[in-house]
Protein backbone atom coordinates (compact mmCIF):
# COMPACT_ATOMS: atom_id res chain seq x y z
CA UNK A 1 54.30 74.93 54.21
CA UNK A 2 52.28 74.78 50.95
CA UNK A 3 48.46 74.66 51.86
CA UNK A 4 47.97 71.51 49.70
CA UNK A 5 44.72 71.96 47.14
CA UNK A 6 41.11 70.07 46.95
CA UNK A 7 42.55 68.48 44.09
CA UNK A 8 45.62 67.46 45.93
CA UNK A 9 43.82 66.04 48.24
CA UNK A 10 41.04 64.02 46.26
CA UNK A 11 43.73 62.57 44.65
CA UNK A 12 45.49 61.50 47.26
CA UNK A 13 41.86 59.84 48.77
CA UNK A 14 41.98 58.18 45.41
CA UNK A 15 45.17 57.07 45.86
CA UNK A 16 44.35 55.32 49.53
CA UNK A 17 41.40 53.52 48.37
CA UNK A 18 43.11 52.03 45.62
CA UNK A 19 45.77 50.80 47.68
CA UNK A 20 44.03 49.47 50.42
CA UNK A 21 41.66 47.93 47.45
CA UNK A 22 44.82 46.44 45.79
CA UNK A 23 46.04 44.70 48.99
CA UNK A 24 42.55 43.44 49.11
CA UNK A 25 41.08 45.16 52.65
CA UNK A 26 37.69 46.07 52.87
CA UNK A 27 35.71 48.60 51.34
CA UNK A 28 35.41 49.67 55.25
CA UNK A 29 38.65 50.12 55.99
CA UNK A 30 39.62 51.96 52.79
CA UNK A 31 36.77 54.60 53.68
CA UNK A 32 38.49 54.78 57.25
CA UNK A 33 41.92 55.56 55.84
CA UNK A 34 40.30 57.76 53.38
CA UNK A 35 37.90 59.32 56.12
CA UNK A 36 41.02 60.50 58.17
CA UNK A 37 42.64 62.24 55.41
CA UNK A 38 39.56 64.21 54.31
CA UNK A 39 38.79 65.29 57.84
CA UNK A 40 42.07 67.49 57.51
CA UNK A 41 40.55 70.02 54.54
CA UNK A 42 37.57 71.95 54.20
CA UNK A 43 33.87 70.68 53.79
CA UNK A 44 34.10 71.48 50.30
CA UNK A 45 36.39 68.83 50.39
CA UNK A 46 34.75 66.45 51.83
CA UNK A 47 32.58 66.34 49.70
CA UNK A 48 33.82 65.66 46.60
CA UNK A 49 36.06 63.28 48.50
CA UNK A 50 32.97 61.55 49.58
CA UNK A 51 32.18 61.25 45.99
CA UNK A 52 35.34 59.47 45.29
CA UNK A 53 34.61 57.22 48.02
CA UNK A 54 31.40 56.36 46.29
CA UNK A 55 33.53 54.31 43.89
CA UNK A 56 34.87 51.82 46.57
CA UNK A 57 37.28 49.24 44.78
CA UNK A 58 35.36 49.46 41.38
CA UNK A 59 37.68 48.87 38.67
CA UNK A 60 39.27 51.01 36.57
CA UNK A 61 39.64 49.30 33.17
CA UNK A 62 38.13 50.40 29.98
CA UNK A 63 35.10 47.86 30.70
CA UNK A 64 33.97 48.76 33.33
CA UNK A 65 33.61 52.57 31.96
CA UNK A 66 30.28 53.94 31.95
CA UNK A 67 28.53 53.79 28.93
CA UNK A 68 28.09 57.27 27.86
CA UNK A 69 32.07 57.41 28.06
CA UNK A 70 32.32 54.37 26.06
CA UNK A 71 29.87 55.46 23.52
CA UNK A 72 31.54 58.92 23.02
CA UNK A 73 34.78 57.45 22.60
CA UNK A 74 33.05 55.13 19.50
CA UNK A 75 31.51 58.11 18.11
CA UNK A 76 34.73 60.27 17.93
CA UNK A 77 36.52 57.14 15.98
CA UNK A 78 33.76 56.39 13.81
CA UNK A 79 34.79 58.09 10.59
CA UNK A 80 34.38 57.66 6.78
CA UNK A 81 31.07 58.02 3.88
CA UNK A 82 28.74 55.88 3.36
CA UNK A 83 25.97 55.30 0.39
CA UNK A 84 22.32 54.44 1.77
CA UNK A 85 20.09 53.54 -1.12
CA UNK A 86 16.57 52.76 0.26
CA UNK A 87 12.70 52.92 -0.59
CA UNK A 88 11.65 56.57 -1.87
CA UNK A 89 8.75 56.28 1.16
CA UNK A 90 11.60 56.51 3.31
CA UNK A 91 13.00 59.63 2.06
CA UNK A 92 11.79 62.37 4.87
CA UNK A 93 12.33 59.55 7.96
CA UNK A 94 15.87 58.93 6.63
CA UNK A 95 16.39 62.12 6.08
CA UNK A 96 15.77 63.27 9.71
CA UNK A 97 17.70 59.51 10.75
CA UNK A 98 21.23 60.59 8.35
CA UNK A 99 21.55 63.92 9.90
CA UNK A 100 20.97 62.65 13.49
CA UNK A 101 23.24 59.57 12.86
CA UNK A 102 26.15 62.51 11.75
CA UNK A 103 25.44 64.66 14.44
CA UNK A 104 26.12 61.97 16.68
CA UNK A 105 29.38 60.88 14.33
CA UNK A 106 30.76 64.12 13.32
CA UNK A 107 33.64 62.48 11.27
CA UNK A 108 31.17 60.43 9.28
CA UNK A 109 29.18 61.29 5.79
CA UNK A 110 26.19 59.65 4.81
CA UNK A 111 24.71 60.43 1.23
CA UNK A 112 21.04 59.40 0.29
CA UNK A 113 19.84 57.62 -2.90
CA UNK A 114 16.06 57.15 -3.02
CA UNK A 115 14.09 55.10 -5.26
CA UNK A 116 11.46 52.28 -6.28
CA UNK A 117 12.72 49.12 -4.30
CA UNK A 118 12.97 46.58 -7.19
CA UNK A 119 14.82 49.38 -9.22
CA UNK A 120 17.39 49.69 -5.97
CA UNK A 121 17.75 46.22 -6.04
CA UNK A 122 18.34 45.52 -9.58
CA UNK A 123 20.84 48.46 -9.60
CA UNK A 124 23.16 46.88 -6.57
CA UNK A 125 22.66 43.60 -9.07
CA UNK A 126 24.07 45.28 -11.57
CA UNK A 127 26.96 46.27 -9.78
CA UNK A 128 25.82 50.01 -8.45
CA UNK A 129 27.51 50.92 -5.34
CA UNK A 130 25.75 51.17 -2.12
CA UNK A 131 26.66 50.35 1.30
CA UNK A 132 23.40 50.03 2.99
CA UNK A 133 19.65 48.93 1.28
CA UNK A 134 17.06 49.41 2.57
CA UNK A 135 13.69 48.02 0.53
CA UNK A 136 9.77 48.62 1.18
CA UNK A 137 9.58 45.15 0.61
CA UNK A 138 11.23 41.82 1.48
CA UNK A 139 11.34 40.30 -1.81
CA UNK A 140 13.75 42.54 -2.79
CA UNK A 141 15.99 41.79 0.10
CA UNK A 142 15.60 38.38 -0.45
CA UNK A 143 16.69 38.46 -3.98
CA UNK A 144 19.71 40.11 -3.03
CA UNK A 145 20.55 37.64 0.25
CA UNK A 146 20.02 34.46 -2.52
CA UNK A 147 22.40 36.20 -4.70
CA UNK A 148 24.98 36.77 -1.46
CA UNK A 149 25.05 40.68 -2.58
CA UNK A 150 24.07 41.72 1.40
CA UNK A 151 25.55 40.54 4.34
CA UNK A 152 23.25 38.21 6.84
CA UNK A 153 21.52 39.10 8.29
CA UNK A 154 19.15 41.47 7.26
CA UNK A 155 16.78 43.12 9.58
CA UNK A 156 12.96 44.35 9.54
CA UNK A 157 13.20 47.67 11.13
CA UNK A 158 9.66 49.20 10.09
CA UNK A 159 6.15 48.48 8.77
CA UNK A 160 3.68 50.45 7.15
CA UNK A 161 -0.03 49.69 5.44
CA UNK A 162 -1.92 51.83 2.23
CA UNK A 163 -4.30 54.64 2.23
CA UNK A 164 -6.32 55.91 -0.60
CA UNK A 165 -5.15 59.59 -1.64
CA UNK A 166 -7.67 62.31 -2.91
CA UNK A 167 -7.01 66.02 -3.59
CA UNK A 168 -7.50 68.35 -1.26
CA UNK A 169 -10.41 67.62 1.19
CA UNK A 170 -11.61 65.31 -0.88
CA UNK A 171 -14.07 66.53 -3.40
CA UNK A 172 -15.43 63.23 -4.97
CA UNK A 173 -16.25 62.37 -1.69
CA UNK A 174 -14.30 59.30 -1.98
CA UNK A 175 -14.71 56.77 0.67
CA UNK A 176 -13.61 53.22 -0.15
CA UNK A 177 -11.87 51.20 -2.70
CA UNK A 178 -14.84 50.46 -4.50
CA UNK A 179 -14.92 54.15 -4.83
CA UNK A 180 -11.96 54.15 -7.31
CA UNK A 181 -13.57 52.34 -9.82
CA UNK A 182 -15.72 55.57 -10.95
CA UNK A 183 -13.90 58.20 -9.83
CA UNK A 184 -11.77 58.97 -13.07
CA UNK A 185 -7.82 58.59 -13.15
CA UNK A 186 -6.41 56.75 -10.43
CA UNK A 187 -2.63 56.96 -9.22
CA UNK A 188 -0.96 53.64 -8.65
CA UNK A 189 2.55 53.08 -8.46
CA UNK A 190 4.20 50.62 -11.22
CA UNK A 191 3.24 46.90 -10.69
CA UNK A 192 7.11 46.34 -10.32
CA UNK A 193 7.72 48.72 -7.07
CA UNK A 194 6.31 47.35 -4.00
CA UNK A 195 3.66 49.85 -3.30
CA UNK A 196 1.77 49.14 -6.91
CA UNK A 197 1.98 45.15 -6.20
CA UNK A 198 0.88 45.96 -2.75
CA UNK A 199 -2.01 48.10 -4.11
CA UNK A 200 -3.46 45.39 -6.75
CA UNK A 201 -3.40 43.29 -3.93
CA UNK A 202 -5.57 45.48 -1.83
CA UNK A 203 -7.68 45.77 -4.52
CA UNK A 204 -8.17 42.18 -5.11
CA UNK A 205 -9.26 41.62 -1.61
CA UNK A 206 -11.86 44.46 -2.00
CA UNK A 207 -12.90 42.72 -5.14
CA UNK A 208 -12.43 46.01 -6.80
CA UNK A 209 -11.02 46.05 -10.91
CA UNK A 210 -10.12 49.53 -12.28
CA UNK A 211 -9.67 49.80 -16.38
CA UNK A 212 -6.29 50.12 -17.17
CA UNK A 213 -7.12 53.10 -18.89
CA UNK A 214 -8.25 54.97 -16.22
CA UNK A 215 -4.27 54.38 -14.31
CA UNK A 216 -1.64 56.36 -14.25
CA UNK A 217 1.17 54.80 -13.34
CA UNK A 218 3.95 56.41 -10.91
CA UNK A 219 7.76 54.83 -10.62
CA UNK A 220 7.43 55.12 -6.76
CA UNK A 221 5.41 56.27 -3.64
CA UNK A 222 6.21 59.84 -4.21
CA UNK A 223 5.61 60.22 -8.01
CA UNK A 224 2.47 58.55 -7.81
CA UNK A 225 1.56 60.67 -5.31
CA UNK A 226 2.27 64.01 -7.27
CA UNK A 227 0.32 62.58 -9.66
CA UNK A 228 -3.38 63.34 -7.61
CA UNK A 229 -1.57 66.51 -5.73
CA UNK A 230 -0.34 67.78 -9.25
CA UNK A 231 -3.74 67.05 -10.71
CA UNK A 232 -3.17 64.07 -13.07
CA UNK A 233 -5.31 62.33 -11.14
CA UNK A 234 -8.33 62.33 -8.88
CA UNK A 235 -7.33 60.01 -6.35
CA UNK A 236 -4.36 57.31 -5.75
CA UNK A 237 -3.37 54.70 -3.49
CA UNK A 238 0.34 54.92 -1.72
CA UNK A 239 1.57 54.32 1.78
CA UNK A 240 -0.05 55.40 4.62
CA UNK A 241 3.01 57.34 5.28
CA UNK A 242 3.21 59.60 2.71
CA UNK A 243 -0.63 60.79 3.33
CA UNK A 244 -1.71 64.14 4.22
CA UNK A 245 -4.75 63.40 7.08
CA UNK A 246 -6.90 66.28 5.09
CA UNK A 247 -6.46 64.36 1.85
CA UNK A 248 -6.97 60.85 2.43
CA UNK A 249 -8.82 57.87 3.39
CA UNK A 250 -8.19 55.02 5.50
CA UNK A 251 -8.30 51.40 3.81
CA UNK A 252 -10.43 49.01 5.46
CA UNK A 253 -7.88 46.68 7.48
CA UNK A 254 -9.48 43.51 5.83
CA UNK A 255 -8.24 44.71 2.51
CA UNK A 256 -4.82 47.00 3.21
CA UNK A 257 -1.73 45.54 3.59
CA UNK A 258 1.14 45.33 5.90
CA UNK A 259 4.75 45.60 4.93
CA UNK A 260 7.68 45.25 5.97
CA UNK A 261 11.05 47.36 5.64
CA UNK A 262 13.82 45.25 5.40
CA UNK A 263 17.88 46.77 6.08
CA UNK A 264 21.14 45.45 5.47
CA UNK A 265 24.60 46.49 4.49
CA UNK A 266 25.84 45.30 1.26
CA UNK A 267 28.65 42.62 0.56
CA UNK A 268 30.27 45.34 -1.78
CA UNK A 269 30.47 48.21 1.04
CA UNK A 270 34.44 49.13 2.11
CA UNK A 271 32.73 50.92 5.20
CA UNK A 272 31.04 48.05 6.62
CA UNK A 273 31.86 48.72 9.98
CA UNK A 274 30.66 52.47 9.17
CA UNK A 275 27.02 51.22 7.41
CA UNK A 276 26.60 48.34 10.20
CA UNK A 277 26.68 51.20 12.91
CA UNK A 278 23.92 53.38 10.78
CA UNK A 279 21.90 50.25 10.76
CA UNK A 280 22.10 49.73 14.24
CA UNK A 281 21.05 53.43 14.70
CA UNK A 282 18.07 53.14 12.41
CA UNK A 283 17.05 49.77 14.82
CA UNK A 284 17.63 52.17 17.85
CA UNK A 285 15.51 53.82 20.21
CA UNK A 286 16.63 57.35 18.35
CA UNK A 287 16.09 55.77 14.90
CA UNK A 288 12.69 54.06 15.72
CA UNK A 289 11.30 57.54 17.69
CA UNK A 290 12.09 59.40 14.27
CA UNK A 291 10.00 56.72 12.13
CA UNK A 292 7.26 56.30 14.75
CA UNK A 293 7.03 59.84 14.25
CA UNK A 294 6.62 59.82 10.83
CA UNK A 295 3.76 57.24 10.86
CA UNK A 296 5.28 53.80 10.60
CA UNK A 297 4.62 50.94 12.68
CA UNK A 298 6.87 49.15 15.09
CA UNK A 299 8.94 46.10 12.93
């Protein structure tokens, strides 16, 4: 006679506990059955039969899977490429969020577009494809949601404040708002991206006016910030986020502002199911650990 295997057997243990479950007995008396069987094989045995047992009369379906099967499953299916067009202070964070959002999808592409916020906007007005925005402000995602371009709703996912910029370790000494009003040339972004309206705004609650002549303007976060790092200026004021700690100062809370990032997949995307599962991952645990990391708030 064929000495029957430990896989044999644990099936067959299986087999009894889902019978005696189906005819509706008790847990009790399917480990009994079950019990008797396993004391005919090795210890070995036993114990992965005792493992089985461990599973009484649980069910079986698809629903009931564990979540880590479930979620691999979704991953393996999720497939297709998808356009993310969000705020250029956002570049590194999404960066780091894309490649960890396709290592967990390997069948899906996502491709970056980074820019001024109102200039994102006015693009997916004008028709430019994108399947997710994501803004540095909510006007601009409020725009968009009055003109039924994004799908509802849209969700904050991230804030951030200002911080004043100097070169490195700050030769003028530079130590307040009021400080930019001597200084020289001072970096602001344009009044129509998010981070220049934010800075005049910071600057009217310090009671602070800088001559126009003495601003350079930059089309976002990052190009007004190469414009002190590249020397075209002597200081600047851009998101706390994109600060280096040996070349900057803090604003005063009283006077800085506090943001809020705004997401949402477009009306226009054909991968919405795609960019609503990247949006989901940038609200995540994973997503929010990668922009914590990178300096922004909690939404």
């Amino acid at each position: 006679m064929r000495t029957p295997t430990t896989t044999s057997y644990s099936q067959l243990t299986a087999k009894v506990i889902h019978r005696a479950c189906r005819r509706k007995r008790s847990d009790r008396h399917a480990i009994r059955i079950a019990t008797a069987l396993l004391s005919k094989v090795a210890f070995s045995t036993a114990l992965l039969g005792t493992a089985l047992l461990g599973t009484g009369c649980s069910s079986t379906s698809a629903d009931n899977q564990p979540a880590n099967t479930q979620s691999t499953k979704a991953s393996q299916e999720l497939s297709g490429s998808i356009l993310v067009s969000a705020a250029a202070s956002l570049d590194s964070s999404f960066t780091q969020i894309s490649k960890a959002f396709m290592e967990l999808h390997p069948k899906a592409k996502v491709t970056l577009n980074f820019g001024s916020s109102g200039q994102i906007a006015a693009q997916i007005e004008q028709g430019a494809p994108a399947d997710i925005a994501a803004f540095a402000d909510t006007a601009p995602m409020q725009a968009l949601e009055k003109a039924q371009l994004v799908l509802a709703p849209s969700k904050v996912f991230a804030r951030n404040s200002l911080a004043i910029v100097t070169k490195a370790n700050n030769p003028l000494n530079i130590r307040s708002l009021a400080d930019l009003a001597t200084v020289g040339t001072v970096s602001l972004c344009v009044q129509t991206a998010p981070c220049g309206k934010f800075a005049e705004q910071s600057l009217t609650n310090a009671g602070v006016s800088i001559a126009e002549s003495n601003i350079t303007r930059g089309a976002d976060a990052q190009a007004t910030l190469r414009a002190v790092t590249e020397g075209d200026a002597e200081a600047g004021i851009v998101y706390a986020t994109d600060a280096s700690p040996d070349a900057s100062v803090a604003i005063e809370q009283r006077y800085n502002i506090n943001n809020e990032y705004p997401i949402a997949v477009t009306r226009s995307s054909s991968q919405r199911v795609l960019a609503a599962a990247f949006m989901e991952f940038v609200l995540s645990a994973a997503g929010q650990s990668i922009l914590s990391r990178a300096g922004f708030l909690a939404p």
